[in-house]
PDB file of N, CA and C in Angstrom:
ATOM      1  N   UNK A   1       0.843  -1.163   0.000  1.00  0.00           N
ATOM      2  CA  UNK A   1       0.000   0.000   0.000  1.00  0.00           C
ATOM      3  C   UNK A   1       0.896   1.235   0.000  1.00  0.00           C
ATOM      4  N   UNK A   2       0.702   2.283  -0.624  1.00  0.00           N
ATOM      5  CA  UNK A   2       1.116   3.566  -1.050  1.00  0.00           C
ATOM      6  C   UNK A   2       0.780   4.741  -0.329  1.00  0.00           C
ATOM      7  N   UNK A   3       1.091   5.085   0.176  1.00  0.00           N
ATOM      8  CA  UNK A   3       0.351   7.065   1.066  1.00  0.00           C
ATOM      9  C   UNK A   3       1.035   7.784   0.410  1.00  0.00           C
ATOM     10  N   UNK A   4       0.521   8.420   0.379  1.00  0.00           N
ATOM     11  CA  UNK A   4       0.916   9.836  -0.713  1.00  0.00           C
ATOM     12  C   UNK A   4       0.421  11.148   0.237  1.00  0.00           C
ATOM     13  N   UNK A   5       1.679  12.433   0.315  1.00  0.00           N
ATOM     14  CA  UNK A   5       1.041  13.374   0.804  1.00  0.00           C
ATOM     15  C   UNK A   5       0.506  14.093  -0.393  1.00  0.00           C
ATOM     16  N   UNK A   6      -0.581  14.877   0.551  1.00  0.00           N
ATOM     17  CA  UNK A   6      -1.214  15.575  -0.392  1.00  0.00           C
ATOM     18  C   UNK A   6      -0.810  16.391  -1.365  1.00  0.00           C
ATOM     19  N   UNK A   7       0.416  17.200  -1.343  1.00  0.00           N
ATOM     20  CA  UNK A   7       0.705  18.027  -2.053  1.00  0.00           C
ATOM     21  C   UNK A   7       1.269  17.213  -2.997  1.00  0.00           C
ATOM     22  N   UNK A   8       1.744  16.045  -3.313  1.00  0.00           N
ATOM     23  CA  UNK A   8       2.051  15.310  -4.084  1.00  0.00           C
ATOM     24  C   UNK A   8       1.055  15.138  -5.374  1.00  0.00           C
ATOM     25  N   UNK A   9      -0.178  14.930  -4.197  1.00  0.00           N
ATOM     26  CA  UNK A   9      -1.387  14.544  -5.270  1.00  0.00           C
ATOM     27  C   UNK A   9      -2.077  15.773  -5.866  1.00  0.00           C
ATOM     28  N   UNK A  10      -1.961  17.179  -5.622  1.00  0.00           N
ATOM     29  CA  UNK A  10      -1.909  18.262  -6.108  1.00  0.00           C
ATOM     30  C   UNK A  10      -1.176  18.322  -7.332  1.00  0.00           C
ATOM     31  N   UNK A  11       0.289  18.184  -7.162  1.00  0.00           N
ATOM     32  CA  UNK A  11       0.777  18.096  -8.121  1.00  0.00           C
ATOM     33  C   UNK A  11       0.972  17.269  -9.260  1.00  0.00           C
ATOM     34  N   UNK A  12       0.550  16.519  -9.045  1.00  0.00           N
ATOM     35  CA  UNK A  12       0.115  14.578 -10.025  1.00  0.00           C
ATOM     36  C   UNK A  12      -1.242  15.683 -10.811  1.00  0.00           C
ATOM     37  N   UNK A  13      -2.397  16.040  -9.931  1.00  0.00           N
ATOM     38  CA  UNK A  13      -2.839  16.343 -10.378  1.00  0.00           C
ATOM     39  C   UNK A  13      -2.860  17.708 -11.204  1.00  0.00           C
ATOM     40  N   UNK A  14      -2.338  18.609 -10.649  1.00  0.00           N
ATOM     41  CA  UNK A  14      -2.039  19.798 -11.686  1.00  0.00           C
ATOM     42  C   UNK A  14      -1.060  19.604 -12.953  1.00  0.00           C
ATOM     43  N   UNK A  15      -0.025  18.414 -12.978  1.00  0.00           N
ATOM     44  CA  UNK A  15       0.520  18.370 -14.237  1.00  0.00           C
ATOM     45  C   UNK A  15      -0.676  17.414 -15.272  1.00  0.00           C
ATOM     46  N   UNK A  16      -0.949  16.717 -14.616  1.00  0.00           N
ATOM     47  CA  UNK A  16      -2.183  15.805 -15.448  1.00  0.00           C
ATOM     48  C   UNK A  16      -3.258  16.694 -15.871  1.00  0.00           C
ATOM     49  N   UNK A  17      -4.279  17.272 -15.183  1.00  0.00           N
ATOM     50  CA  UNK A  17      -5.172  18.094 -15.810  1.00  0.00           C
ATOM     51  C   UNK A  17      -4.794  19.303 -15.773  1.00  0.00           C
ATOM     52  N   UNK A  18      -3.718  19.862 -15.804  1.00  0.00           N
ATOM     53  CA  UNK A  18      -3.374  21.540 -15.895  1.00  0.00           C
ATOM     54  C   UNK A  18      -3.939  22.605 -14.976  1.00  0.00           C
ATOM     55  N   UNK A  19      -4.560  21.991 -14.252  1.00  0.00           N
ATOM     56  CA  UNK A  19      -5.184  23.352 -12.718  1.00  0.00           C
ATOM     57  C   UNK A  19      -5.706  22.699 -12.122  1.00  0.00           C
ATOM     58  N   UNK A  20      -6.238  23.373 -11.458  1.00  0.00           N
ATOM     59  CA  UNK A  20      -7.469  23.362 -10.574  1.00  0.00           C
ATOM     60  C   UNK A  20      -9.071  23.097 -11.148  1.00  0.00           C
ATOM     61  N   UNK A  21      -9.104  24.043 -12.314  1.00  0.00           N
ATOM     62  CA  UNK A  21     -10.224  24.250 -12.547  1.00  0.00           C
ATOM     63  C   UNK A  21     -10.644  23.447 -13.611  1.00  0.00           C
ATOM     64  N   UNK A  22      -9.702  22.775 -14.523  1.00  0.00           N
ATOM     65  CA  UNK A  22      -9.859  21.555 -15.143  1.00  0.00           C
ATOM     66  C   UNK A  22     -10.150  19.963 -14.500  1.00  0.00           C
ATOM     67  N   UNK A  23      -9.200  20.031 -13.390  1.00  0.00           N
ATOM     68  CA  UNK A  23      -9.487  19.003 -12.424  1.00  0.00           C
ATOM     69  C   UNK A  23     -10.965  18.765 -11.897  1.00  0.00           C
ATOM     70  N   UNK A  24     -11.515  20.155 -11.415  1.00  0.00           N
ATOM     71  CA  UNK A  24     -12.811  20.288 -11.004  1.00  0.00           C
ATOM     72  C   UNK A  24     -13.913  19.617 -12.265  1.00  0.00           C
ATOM     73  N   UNK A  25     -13.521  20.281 -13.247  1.00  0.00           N
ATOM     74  CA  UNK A  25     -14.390  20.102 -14.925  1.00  0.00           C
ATOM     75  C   UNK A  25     -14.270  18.715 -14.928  1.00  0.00           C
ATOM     76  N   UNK A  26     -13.634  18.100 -15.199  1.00  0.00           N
ATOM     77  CA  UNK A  26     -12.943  16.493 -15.537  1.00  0.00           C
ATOM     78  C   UNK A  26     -13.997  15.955 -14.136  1.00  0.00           C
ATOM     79  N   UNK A  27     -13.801  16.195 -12.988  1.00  0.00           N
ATOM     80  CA  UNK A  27     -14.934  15.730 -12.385  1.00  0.00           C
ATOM     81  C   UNK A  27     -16.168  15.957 -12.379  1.00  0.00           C
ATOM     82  N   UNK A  28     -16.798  16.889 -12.630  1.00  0.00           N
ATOM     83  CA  UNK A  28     -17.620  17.196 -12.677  1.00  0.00           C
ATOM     84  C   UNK A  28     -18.356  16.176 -14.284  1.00  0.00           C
ATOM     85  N   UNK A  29     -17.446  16.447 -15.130  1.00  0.00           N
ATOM     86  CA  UNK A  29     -18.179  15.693 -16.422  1.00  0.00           C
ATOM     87  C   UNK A  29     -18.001  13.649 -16.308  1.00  0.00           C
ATOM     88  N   UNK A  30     -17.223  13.275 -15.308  1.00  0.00           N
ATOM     89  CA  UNK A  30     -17.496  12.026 -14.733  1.00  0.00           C
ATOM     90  C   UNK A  30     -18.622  11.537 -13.744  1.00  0.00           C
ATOM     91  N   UNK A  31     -18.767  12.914 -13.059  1.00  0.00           N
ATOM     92  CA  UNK A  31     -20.502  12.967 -12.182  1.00  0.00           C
ATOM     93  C   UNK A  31     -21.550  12.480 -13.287  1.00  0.00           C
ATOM     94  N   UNK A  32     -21.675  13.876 -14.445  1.00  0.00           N
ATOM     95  CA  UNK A  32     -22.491  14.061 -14.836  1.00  0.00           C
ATOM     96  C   UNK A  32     -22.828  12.915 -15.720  1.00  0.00           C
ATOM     97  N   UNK A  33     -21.551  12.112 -16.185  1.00  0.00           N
ATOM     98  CA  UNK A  33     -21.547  10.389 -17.134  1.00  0.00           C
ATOM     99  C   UNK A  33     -22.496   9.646 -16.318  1.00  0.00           C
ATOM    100  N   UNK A  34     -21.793   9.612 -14.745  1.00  0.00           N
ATOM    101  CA  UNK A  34     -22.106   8.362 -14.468  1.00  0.00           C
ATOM    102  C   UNK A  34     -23.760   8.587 -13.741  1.00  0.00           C
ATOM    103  N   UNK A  35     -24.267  10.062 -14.004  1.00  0.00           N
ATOM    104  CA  UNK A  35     -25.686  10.335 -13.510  1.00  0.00           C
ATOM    105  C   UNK A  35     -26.398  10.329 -14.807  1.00  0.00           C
ATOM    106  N   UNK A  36     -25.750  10.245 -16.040  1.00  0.00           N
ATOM    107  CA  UNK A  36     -26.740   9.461 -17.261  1.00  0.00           C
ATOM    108  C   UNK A  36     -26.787   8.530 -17.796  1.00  0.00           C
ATOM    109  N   UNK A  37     -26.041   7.852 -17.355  1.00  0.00           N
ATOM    110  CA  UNK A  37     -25.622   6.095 -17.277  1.00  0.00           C
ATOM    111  C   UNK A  37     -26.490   6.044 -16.357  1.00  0.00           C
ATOM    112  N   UNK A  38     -26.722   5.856 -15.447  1.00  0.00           N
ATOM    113  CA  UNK A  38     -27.943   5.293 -13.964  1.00  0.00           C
ATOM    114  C   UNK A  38     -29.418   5.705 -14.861  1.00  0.00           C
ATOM    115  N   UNK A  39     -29.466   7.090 -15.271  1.00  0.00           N
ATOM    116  CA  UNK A  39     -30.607   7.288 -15.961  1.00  0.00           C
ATOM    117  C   UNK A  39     -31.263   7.042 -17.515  1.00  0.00           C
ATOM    118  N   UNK A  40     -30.252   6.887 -17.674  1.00  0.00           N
ATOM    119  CA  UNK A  40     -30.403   5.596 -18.743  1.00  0.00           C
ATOM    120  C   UNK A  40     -30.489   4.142 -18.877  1.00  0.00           C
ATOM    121  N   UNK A  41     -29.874   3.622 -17.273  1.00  0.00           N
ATOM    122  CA  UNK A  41     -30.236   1.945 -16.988  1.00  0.00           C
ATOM    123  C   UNK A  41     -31.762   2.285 -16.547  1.00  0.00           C
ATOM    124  N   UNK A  42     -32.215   3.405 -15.629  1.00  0.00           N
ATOM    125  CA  UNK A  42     -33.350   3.131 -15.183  1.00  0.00           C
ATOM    126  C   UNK A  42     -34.669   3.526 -16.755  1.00  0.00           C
ATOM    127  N   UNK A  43     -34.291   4.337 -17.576  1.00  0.00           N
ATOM    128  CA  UNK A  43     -35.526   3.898 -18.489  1.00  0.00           C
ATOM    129  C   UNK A  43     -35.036   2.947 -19.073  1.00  0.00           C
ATOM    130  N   UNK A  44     -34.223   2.122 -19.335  1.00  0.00           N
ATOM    131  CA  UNK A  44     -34.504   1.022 -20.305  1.00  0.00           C
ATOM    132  C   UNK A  44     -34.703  -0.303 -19.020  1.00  0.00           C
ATOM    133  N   UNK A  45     -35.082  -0.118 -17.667  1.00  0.00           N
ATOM    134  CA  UNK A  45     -35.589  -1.133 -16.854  1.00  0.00           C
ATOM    135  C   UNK A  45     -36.768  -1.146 -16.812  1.00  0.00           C
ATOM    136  N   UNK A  46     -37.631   0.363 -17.037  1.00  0.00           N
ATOM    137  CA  UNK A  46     -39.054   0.793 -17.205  1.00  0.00           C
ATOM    138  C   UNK A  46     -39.523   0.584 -18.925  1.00  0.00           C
ATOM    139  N   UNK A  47     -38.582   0.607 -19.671  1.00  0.00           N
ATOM    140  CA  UNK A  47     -39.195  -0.310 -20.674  1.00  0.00           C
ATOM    141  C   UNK A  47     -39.439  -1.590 -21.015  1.00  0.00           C
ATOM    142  N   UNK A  48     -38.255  -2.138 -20.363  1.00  0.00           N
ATOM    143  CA  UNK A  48     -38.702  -3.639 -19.861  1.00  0.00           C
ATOM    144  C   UNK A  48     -39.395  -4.174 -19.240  1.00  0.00           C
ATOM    145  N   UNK A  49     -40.075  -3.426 -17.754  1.00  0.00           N
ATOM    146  CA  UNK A  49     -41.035  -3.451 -17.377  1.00  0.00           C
ATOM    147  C   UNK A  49     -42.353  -3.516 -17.963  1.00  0.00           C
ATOM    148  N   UNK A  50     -42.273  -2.467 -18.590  1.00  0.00           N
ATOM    149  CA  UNK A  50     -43.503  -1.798 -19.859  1.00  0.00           C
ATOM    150  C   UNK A  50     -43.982  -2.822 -20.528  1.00  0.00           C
ATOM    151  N   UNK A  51     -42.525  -3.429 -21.834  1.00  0.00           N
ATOM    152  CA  UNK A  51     -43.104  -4.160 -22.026  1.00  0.00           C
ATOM    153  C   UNK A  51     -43.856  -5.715 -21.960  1.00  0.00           C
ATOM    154  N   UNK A  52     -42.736  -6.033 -20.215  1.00  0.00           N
ATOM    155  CA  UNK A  52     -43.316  -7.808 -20.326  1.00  0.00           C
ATOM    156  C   UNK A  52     -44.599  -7.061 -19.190  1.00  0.00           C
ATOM    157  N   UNK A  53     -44.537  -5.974 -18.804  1.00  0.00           N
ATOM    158  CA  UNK A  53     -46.383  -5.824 -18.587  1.00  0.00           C
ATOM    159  C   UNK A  53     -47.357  -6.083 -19.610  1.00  0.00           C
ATOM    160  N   UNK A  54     -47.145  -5.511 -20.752  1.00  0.00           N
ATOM    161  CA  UNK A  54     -47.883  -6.010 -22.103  1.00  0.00           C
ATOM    162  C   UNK A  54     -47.948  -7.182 -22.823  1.00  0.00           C
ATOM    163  N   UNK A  55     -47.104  -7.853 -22.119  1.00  0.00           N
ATOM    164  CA  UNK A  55     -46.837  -9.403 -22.667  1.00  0.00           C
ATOM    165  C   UNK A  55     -47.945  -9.696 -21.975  1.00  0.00           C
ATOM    166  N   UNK A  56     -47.718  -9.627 -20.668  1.00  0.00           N
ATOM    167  CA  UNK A  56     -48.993 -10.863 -19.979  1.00  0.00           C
ATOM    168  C   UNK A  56     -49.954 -10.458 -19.929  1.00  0.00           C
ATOM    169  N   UNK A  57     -50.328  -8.897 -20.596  1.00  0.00           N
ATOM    170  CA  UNK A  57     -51.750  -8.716 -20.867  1.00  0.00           C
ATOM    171  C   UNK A  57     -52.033  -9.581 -21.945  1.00  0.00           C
ATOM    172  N   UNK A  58     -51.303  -9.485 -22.374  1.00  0.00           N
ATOM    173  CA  UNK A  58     -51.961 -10.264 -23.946  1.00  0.00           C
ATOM    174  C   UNK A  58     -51.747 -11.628 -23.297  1.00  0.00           C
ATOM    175  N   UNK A  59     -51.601 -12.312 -22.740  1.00  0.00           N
ATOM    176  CA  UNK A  59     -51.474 -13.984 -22.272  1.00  0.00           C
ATOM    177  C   UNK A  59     -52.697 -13.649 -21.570  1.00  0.00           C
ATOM    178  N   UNK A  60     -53.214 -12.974 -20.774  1.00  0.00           N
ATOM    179  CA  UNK A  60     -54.190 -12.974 -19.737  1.00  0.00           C
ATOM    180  C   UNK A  60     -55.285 -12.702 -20.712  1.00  0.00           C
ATOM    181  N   UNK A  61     -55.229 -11.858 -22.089  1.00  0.00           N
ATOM    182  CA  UNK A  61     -56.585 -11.748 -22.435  1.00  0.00           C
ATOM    183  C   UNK A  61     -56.654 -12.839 -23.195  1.00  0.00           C
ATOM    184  N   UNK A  62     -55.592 -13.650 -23.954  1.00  0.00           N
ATOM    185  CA  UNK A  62     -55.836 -14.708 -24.839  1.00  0.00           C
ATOM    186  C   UNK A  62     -56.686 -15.907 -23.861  1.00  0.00           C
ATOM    187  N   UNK A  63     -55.730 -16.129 -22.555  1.00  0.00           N
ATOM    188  CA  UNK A  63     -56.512 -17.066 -21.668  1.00  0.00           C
ATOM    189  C   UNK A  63     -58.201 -16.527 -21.539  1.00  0.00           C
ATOM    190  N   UNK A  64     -58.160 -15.293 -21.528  1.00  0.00           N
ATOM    191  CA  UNK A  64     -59.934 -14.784 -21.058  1.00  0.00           C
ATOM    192  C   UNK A  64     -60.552 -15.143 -21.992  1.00  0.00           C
ATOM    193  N   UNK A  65     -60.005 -14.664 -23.645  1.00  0.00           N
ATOM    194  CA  UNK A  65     -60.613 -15.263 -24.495  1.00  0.00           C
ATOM    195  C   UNK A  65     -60.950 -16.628 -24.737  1.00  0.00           C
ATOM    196  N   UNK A  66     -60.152 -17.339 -24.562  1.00  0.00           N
ATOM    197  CA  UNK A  66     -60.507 -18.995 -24.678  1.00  0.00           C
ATOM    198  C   UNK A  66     -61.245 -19.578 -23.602  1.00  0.00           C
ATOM    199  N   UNK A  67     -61.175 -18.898 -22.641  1.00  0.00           N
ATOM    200  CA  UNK A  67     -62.536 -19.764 -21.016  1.00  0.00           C
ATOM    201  C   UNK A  67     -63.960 -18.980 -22.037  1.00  0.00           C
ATOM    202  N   UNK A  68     -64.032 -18.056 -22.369  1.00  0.00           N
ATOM    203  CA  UNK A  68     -65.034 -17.172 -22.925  1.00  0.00           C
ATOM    204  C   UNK A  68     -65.459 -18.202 -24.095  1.00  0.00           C
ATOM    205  N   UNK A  69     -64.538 -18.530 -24.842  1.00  0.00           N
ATOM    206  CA  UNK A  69     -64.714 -19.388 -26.135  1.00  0.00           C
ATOM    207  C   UNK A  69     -65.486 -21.062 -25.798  1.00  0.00           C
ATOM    208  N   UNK A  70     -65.102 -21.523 -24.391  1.00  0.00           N
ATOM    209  CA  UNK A  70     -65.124 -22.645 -23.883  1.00  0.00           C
ATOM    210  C   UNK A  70     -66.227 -23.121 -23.157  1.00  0.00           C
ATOM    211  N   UNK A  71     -66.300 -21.648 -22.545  1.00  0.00           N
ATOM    212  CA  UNK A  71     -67.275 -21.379 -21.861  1.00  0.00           C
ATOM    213  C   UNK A  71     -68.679 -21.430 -22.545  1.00  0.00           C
ATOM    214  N   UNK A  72     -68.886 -21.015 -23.923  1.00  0.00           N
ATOM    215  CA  UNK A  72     -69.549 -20.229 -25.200  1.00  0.00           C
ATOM    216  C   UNK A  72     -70.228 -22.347 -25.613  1.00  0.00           C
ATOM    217  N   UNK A  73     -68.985 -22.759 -25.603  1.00  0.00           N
ATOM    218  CA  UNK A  73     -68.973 -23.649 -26.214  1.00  0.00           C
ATOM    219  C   UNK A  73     -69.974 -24.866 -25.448  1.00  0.00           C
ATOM    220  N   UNK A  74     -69.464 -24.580 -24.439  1.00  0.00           N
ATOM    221  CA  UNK A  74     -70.226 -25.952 -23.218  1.00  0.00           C
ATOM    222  C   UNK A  74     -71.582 -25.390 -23.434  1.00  0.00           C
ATOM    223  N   UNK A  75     -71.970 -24.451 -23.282  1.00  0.00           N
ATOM    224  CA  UNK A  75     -73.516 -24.479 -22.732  1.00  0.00           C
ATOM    225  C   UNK A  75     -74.198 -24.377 -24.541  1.00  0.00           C
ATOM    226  N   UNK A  76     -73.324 -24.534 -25.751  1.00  0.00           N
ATOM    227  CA  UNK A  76     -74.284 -24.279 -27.225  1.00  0.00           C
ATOM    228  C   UNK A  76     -74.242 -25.910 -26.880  1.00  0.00           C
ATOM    229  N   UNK A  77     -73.189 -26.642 -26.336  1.00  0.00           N
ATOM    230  CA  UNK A  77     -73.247 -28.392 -25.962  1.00  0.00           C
ATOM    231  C   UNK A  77     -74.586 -28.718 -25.214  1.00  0.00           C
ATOM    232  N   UNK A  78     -75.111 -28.121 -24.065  1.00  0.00           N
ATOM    233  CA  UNK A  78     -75.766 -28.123 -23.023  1.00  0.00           C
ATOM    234  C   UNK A  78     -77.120 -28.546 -23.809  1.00  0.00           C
ATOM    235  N   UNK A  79     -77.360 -26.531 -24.813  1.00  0.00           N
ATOM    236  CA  UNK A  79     -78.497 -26.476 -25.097  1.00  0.00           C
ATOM    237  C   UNK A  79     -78.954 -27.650 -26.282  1.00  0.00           C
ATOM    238  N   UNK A  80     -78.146 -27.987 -26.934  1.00  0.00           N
ATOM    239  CA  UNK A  80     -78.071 -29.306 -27.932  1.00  0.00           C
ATOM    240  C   UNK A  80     -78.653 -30.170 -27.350  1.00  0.00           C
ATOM    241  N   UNK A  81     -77.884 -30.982 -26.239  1.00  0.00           N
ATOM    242  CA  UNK A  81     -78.313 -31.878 -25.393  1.00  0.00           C
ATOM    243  C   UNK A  81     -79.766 -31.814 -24.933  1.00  0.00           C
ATOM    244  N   UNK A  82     -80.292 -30.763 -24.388  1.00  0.00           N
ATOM    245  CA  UNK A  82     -81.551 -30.478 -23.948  1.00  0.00           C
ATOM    246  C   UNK A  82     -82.791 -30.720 -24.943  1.00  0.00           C
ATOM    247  N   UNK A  83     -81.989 -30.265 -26.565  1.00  0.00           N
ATOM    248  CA  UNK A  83     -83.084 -30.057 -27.812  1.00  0.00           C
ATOM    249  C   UNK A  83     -82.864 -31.498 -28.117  1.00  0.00           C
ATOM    250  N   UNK A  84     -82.180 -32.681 -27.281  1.00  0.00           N
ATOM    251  CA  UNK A  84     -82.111 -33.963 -28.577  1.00  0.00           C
ATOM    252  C   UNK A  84     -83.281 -34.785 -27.503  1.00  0.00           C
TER     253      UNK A  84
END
């Protein structure tokens, strides 16, 4: 492990980004990456959401449709039965 005094790391850093106020910038535009990266994982988790919500609507109405269809079906059976 390494310790470094600070003024060391001042100076690491002032020859690397040229000041102060570049240093600040350079962080600041790594904030601002990694706060549209997060906001960009979170809408494409809400579109995924979105859409396997719409998936199982459509599974839930196909199932509604077919008890409906089945349903439709038994009692045109029923009334048959009744007319023979």
């Amino acid at each position: 492990m390494q310790l470094f005094l600070e003024a060391q790391v001042a100076r690491l850093a002032h020859d690397k980004f040229g000041g102060e106020e570049q240093l600040q910038e350079h962080q600041r535009a790594r904030a601002d990456a990694k706060l549209q990266s997060k906001l960009r994982r979170r809408e494409e988790e809400k579109a995924k959401e979105q859409k396997e919500a719409a998936r199982l609507a459509r599974i839930k109405q196909r199932i509604e449709g077919e008890r409906a269809a089945a349903a439709s079906g038994a009692a045109a059976e029923a009334s048959e039965e009744e007319e023979i």
